[in-house]
C-alpha atoms as a PDB file:
ATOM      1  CA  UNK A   1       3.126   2.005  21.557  1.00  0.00           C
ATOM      2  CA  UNK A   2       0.455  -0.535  21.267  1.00  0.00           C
ATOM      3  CA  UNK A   3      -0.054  -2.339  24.499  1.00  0.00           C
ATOM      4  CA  UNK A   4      -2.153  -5.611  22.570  1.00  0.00           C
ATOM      5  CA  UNK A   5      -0.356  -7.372  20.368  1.00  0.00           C
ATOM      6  CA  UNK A   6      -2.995  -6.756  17.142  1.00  0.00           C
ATOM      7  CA  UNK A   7      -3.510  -3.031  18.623  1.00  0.00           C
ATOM      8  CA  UNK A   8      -2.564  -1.106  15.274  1.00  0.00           C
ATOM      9  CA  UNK A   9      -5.598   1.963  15.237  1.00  0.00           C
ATOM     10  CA  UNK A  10      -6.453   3.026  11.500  1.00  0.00           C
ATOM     11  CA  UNK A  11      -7.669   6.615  12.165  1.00  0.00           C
ATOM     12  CA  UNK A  12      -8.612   7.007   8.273  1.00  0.00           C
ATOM     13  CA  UNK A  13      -8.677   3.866   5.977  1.00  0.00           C
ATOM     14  CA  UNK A  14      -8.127   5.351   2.351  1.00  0.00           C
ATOM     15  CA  UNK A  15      -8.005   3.581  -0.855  1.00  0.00           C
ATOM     16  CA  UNK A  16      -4.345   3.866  -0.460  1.00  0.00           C
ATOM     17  CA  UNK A  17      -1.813   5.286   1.124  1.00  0.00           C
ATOM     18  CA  UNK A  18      -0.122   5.196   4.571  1.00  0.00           C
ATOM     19  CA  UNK A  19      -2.527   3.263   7.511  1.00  0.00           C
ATOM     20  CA  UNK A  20      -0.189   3.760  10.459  1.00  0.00           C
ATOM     21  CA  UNK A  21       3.687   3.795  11.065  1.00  0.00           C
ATOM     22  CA  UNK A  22       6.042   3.987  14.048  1.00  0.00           C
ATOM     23  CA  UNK A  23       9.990   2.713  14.814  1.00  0.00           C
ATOM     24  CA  UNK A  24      10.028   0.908  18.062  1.00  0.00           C
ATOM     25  CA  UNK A  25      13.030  -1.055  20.408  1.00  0.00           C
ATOM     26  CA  UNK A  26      11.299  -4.174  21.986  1.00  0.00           C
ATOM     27  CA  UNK A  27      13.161  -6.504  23.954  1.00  0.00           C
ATOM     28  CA  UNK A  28      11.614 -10.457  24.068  1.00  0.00           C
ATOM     29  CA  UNK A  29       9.137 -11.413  24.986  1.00  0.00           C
ATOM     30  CA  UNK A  30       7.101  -8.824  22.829  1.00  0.00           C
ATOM     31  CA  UNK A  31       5.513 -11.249  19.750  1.00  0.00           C
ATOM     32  CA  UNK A  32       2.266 -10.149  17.422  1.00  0.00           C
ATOM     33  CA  UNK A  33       0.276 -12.736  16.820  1.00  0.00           C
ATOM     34  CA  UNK A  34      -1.608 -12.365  13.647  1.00  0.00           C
ATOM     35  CA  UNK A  35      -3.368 -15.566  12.568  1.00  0.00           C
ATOM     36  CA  UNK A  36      -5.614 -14.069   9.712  1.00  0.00           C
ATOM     37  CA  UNK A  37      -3.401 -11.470   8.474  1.00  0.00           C
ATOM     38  CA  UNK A  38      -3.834  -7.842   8.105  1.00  0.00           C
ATOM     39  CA  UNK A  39      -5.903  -6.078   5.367  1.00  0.00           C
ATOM     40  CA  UNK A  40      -2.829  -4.300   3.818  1.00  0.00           C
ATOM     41  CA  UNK A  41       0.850  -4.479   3.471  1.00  0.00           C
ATOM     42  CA  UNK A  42       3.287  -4.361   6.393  1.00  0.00           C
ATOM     43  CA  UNK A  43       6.867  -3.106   6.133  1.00  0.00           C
ATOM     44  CA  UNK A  44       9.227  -3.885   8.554  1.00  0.00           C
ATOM     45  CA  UNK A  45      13.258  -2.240   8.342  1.00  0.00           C
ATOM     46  CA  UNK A  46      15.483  -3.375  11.018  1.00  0.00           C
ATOM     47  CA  UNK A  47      18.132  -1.170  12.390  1.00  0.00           C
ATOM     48  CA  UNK A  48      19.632  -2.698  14.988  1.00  0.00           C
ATOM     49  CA  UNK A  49      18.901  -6.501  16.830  1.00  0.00           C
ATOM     50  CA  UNK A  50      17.514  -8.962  14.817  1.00  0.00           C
ATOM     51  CA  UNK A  51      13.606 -10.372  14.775  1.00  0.00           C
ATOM     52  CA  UNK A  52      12.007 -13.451  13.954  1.00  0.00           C
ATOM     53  CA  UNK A  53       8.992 -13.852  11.039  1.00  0.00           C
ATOM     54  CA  UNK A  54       7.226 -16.920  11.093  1.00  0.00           C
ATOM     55  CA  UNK A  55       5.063 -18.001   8.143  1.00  0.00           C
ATOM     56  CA  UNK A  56       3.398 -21.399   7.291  1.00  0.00           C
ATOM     57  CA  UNK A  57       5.746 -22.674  10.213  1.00  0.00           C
ATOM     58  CA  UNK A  58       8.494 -21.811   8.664  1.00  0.00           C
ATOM     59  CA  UNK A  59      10.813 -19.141  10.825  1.00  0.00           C
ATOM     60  CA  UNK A  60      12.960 -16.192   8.907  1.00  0.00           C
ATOM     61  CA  UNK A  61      15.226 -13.818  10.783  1.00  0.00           C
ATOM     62  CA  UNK A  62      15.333 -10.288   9.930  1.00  0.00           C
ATOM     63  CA  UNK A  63      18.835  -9.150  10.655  1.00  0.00           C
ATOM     64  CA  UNK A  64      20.362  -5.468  10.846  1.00  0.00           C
ATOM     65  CA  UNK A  65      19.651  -3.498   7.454  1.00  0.00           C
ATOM     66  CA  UNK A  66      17.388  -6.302   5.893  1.00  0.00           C
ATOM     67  CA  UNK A  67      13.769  -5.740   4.836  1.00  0.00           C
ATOM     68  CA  UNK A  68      10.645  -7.296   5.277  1.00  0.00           C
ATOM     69  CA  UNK A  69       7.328  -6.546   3.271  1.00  0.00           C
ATOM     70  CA  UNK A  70       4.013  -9.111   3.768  1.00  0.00           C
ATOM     71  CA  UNK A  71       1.441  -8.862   1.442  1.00  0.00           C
ATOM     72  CA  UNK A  72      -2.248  -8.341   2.653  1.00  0.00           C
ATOM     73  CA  UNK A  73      -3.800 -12.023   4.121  1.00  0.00           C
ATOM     74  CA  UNK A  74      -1.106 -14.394   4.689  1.00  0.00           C
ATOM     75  CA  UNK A  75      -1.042 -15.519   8.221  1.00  0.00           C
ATOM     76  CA  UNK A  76       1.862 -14.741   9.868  1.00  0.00           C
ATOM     77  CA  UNK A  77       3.436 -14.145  13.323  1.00  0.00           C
ATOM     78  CA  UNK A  78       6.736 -12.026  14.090  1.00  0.00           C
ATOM     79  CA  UNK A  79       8.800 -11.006  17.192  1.00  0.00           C
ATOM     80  CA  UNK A  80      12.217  -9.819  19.088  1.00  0.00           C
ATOM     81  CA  UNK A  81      15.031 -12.982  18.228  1.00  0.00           C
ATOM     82  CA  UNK A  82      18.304 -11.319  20.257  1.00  0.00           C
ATOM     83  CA  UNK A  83      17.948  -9.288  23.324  1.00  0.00           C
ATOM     84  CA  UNK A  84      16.562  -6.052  21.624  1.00  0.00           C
ATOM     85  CA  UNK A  85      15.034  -5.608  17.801  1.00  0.00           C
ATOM     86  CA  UNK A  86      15.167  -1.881  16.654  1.00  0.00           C
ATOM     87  CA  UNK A  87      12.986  -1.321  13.460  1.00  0.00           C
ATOM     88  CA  UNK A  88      10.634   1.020  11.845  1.00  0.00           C
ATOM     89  CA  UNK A  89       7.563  -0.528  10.385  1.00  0.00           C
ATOM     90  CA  UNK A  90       4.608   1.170   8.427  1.00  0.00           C
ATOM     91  CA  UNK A  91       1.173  -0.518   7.325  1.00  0.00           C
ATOM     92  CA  UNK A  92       0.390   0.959   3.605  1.00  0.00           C
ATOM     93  CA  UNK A  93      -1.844  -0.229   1.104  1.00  0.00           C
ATOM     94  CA  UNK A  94      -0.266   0.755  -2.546  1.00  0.00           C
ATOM     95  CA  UNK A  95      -1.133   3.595  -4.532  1.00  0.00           C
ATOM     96  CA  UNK A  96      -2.697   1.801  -7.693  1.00  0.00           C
ATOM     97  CA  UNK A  97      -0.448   4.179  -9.878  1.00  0.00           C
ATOM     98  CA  UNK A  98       2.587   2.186  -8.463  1.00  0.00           C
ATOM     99  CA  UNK A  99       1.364  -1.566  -9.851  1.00  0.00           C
ATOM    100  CA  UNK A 100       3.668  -1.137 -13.110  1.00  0.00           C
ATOM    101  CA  UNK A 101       6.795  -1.106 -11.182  1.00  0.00           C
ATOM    102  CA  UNK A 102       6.146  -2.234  -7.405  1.00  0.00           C
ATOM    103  CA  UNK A 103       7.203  -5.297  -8.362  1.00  0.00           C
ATOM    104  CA  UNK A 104      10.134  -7.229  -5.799  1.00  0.00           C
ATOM    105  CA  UNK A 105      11.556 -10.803  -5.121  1.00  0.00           C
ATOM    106  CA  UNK A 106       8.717 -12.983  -3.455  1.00  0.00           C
ATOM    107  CA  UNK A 107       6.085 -10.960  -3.777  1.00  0.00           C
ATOM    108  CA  UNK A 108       4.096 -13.795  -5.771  1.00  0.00           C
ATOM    109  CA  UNK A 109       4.128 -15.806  -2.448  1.00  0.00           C
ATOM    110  CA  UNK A 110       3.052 -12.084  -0.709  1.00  0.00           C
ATOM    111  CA  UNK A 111       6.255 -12.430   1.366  1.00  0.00           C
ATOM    112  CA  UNK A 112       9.157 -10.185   0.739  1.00  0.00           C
ATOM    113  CA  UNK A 113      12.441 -10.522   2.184  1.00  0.00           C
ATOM    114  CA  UNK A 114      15.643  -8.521   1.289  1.00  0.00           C
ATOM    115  CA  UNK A 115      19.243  -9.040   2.216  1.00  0.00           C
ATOM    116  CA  UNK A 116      21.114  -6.015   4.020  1.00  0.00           C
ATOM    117  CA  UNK A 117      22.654  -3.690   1.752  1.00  0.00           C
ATOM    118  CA  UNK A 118      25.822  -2.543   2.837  1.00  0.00           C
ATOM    119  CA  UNK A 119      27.449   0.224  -0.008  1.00  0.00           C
ATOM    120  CA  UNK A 120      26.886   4.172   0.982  1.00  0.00           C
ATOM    121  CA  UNK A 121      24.288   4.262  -1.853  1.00  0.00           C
ATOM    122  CA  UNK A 122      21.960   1.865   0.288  1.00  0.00           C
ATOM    123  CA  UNK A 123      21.627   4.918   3.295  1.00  0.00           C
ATOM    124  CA  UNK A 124      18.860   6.163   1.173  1.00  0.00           C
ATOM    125  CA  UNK A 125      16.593   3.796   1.817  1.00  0.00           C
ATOM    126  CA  UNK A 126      16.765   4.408   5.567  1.00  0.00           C
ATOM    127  CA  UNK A 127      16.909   8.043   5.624  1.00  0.00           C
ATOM    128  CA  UNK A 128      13.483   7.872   3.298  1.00  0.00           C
ATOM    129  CA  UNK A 129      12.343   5.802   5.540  1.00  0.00           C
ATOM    130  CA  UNK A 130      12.917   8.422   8.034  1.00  0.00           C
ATOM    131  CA  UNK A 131      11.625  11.080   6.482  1.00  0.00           C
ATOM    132  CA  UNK A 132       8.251   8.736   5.846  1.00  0.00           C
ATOM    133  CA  UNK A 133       7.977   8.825   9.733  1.00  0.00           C
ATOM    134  CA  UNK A 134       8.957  12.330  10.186  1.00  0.00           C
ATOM    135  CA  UNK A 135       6.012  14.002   8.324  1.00  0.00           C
ATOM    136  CA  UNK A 136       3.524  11.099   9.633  1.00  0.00           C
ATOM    137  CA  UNK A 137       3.756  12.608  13.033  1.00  0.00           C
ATOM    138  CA  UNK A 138       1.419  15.378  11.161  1.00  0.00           C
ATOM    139  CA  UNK A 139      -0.509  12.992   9.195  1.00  0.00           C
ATOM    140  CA  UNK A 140      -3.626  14.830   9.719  1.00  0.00           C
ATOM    141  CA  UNK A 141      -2.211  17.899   7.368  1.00  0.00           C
ATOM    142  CA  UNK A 142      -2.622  17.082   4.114  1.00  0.00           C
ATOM    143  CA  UNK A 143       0.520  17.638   2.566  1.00  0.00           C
ATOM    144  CA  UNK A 144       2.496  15.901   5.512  1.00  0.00           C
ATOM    145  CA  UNK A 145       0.180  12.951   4.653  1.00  0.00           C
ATOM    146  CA  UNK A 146       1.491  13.055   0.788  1.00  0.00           C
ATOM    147  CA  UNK A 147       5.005  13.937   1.874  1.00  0.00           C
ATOM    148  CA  UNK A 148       4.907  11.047   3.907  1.00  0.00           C
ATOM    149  CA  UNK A 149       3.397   8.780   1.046  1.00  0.00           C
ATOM    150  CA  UNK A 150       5.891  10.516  -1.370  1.00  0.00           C
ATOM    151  CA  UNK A 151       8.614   9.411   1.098  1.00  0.00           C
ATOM    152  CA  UNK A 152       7.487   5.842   1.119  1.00  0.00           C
ATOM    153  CA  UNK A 153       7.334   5.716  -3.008  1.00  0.00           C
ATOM    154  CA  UNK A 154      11.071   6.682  -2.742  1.00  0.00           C
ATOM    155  CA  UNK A 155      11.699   4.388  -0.296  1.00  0.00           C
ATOM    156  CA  UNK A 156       9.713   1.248  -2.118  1.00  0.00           C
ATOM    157  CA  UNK A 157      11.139   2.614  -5.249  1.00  0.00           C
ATOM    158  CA  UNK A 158      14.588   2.063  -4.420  1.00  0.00           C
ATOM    159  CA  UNK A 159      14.285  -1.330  -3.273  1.00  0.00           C
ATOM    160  CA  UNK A 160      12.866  -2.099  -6.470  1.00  0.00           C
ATOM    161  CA  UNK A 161      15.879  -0.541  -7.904  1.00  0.00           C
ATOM    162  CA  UNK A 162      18.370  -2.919  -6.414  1.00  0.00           C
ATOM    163  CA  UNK A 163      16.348  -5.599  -7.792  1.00  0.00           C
ATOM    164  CA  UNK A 164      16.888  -6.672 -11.059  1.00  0.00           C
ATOM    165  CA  UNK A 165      14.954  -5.718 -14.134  1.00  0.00           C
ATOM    166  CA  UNK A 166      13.730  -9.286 -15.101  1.00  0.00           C
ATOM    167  CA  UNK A 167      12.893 -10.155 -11.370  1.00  0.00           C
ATOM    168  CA  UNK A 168      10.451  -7.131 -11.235  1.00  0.00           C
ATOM    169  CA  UNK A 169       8.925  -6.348 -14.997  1.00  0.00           C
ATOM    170  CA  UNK A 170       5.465  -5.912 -15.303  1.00  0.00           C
ATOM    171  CA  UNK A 171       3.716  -7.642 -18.384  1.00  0.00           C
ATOM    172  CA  UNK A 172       3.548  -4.760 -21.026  1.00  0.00           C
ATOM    173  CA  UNK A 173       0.159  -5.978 -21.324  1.00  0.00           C
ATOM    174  CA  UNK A 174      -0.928  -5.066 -18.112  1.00  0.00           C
ATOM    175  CA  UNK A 175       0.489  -2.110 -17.922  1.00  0.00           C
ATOM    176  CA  UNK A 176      -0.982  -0.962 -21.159  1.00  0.00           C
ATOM    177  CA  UNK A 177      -4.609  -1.579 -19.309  1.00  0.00           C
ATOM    178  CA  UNK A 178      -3.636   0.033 -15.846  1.00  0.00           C
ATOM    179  CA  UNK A 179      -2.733   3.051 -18.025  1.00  0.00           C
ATOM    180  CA  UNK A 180      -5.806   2.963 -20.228  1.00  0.00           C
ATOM    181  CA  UNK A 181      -7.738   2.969 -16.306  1.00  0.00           C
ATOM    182  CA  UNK A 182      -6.222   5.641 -15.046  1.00  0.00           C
ATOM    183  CA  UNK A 183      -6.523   7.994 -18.477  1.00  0.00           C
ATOM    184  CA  UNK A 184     -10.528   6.718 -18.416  1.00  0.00           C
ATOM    185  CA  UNK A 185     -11.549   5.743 -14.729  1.00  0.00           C
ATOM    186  CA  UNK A 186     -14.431   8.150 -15.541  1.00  0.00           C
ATOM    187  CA  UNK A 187     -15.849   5.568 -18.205  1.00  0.00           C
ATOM    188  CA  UNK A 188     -17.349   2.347 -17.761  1.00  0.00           C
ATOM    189  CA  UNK A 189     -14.957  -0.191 -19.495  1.00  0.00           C
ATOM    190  CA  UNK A 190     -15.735  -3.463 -19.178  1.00  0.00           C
ATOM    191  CA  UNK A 191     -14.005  -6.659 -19.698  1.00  0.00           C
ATOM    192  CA  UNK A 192     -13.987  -6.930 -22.889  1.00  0.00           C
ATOM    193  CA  UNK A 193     -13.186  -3.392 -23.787  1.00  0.00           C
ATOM    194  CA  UNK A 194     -10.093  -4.772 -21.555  1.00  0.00           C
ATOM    195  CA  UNK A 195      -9.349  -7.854 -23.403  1.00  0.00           C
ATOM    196  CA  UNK A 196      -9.388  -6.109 -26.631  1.00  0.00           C
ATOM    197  CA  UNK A 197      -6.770  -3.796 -25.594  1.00  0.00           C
ATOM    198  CA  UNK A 198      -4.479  -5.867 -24.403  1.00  0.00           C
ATOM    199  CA  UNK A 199      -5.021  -9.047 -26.458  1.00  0.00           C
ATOM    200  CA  UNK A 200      -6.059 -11.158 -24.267  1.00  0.00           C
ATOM    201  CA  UNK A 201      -9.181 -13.330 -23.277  1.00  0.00           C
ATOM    202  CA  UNK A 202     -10.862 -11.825 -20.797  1.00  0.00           C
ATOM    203  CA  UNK A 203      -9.964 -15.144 -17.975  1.00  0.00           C
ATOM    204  CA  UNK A 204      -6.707 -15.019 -18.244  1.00  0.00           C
ATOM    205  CA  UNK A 205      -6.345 -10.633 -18.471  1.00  0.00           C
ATOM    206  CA  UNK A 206      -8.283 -10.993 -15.211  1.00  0.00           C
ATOM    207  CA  UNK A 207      -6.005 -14.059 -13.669  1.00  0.00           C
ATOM    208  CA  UNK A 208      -2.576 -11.846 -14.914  1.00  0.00           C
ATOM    209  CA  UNK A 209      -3.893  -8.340 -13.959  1.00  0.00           C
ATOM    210  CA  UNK A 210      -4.571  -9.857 -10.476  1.00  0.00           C
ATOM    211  CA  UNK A 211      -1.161 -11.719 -10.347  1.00  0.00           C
ATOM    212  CA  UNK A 212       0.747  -8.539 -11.098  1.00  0.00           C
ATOM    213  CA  UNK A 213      -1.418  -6.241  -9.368  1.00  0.00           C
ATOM    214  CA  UNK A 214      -1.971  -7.758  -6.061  1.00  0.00           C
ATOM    215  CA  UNK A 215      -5.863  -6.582  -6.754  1.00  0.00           C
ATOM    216  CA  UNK A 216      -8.798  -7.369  -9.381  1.00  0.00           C
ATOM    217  CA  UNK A 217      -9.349  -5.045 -11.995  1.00  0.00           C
ATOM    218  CA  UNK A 218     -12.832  -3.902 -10.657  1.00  0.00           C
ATOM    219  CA  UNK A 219     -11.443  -3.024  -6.779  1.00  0.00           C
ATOM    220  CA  UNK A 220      -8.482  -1.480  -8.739  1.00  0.00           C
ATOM    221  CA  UNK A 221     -10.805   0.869 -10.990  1.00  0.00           C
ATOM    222  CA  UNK A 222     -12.825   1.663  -7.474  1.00  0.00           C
ATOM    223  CA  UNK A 223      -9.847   3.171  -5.589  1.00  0.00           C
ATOM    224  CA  UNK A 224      -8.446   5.329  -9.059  1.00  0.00           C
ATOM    225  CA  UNK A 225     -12.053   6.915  -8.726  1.00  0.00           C
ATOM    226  CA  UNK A 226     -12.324   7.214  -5.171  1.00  0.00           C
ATOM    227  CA  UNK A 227      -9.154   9.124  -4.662  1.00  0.00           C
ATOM    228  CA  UNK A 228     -10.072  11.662  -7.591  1.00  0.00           C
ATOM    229  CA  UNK A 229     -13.233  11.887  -5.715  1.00  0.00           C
ATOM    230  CA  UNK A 230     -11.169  12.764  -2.173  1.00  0.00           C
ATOM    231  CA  UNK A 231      -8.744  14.960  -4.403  1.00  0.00           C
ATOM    232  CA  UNK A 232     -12.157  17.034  -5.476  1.00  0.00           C
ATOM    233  CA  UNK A 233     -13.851  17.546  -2.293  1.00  0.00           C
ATOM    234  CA  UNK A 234     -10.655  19.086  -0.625  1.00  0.00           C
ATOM    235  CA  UNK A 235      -9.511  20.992  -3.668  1.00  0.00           C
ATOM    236  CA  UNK A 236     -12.824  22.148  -5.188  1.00  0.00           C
ATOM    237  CA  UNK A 237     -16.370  23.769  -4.583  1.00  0.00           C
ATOM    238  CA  UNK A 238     -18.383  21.191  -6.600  1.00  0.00           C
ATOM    239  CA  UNK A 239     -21.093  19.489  -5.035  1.00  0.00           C
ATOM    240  CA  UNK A 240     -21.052  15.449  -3.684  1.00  0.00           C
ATOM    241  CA  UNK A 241     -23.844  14.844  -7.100  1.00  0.00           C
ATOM    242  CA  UNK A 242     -21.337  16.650  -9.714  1.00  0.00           C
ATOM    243  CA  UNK A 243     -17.915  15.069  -8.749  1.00  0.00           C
ATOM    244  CA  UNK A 244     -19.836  11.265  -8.517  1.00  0.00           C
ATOM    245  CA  UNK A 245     -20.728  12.202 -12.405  1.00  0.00           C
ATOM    246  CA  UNK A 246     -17.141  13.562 -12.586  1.00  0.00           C
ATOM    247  CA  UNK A 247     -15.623   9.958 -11.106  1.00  0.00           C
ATOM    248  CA  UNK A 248     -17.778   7.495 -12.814  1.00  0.00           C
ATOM    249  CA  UNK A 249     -20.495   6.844 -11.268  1.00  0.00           C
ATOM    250  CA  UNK A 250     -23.923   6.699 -11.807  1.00  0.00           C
ATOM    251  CA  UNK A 251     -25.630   8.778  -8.788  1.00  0.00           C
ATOM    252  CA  UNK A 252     -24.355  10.872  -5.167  1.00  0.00           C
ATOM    253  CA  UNK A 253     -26.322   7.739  -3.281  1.00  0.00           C
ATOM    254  CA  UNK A 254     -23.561   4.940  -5.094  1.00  0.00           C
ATOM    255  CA  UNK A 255     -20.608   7.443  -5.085  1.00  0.00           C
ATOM    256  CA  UNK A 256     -21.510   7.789  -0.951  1.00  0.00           C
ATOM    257  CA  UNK A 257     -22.056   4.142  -0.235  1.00  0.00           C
ATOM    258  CA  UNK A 258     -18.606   3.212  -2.008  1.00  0.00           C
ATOM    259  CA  UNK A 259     -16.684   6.195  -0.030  1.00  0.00           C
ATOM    260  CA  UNK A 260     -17.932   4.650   3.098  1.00  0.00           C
ATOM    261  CA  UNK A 261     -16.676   1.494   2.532  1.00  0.00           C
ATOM    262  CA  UNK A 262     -13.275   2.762   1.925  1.00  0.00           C
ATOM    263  CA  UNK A 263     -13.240   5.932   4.541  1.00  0.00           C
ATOM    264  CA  UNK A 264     -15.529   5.105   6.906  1.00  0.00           C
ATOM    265  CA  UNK A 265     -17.214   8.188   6.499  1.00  0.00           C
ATOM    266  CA  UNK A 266     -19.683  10.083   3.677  1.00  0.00           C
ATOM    267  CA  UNK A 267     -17.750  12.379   1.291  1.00  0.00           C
ATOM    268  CA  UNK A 268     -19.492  15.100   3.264  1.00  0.00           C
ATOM    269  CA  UNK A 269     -17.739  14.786   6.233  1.00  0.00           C
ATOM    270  CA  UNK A 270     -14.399  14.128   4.867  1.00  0.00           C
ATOM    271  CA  UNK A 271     -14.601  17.159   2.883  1.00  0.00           C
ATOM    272  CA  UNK A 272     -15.413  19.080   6.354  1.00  0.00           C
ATOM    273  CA  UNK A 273     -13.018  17.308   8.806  1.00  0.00           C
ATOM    274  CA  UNK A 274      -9.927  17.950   6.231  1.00  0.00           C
ATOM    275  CA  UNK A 275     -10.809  21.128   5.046  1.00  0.00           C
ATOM    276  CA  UNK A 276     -10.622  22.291   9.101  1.00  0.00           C
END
């Protein structure tokens, strides 16, 4: 358990995917203090107790069976409210792929919060939830790491479920131009290739895309190429120069420099730690 109160260790920052998880009972006076935010979402599931959320002074209490999801850079502060808070919480940042339909009450004001559910139905949520924290435990195999993701989609996509359709419908729009990026991440379309396609000028395609997204269309296109990239150096023999042509971009020097800044390591030694 972390012994700071901003002690949360991301072993492997990816473009997506799960950073760290864990369920913990605290009893008061544990509080994490988080004045800036955190660089991805946070997910917090209570099971038993109650906690406390505070944002822009304003307190929330997260009872038994309600969720919690805060959206990357909103300052925020949260703790034990009763005389124990049971939860499981996981730090993710979304799979770009899940934009057209991750979509939940709040989430314009990148702060979630979601009423117990109390029907039969509603166990599913928790016992994804448990499954997301069962295979993290092996995070460091590759298919426990997408089991685990593929556990969280279920999870996220049930929630979105409960919600209305109105409440969390994407603009057709944009979801005609996140499809066109993921069919043709290896191209270079620009802005205006964009605005054609979905009718729009290119200000306000780039205001709505980031609205509904949670991310600009450039960082968005970045992470749909990166993870091909980290699909191809586990799964194939080509070399770091052919899959940076395969991904988009223009030399092995710019497709290094950009998988740095999202691993924290060259695609050379990713392929080598994973592969062992």
């Amino acid at each position: 358990m972390a012994k700071k109160p901003t002690d949360y260790a991301i072993e492997e920052f990816r473009p997506y995917g799960i950073l760290v998880s864990g369920h913990y009972t605290e009893q008061s006076p544990y509080y994490i203090h988080r004045p800036s935010g955190s660089i991805d979402w946070l997910l917090m599931y209570t099971h038993s107790g109650s906690g406390e959320i505070v944002i822009n002074q304003k307190t929330m209490k997260c009872h038994e069976g309600e969720v919690v999801i805060l959206l990357p850079g909103i300052p925020h502060h949260y703790g034990v409210s009763s005389e124990e808070w049971s939860f499981t919480w996981v730090h993710f940042i979304p799979n770009p792929e899940w934009s057209s339909w991750l979509r939940l009450p709040g989430q314009a004001g990148r702060f979630v919060h979601l009423p117990a559910h109390s029907s039969p139905k509603d166990q599913a949520f928790p016992e994804a939830m448990g499954r997301m924290l069962h295979y993290g435990e092996h995070s460091g195999r590759e298919l426990s790491r997408r089991l685990a993701l593929n556990a969280l989609e279920q999870a996220l996509l049930l929630l979105c479920a409960d919600c209305s359709e109105e409440q969390h419908q994407m603009d057709p729009r944009i979801i005609e131009v996140m499809e066109y990026l993921r069919q043709s991440f290896r191209e270079k379309p620009t802005l205006e290739d964009l605005a054609r396609i979905s009718c729009l000028s290119r200000s306000r395609l780039s205001h709505l895309f980031k609205e509904q997204v949670g991310d600009t269309i450039g960082n968005t296109l970045s992470k749909l190429r990166l993870e091909k990239a980290a699909e191809l150096l586990l799964y194939t023999k080509q070399q770091v120069s052919e899959i940076s042509e395969d991904v988009g971009y223009e030399s092995s020097d710019h497709l290094t420099r950009m998988f740095r800044s999202h691993f924290g390591i060259t695609p050379v030694k990713y392929r080598q730690q994973n592969r062992n």
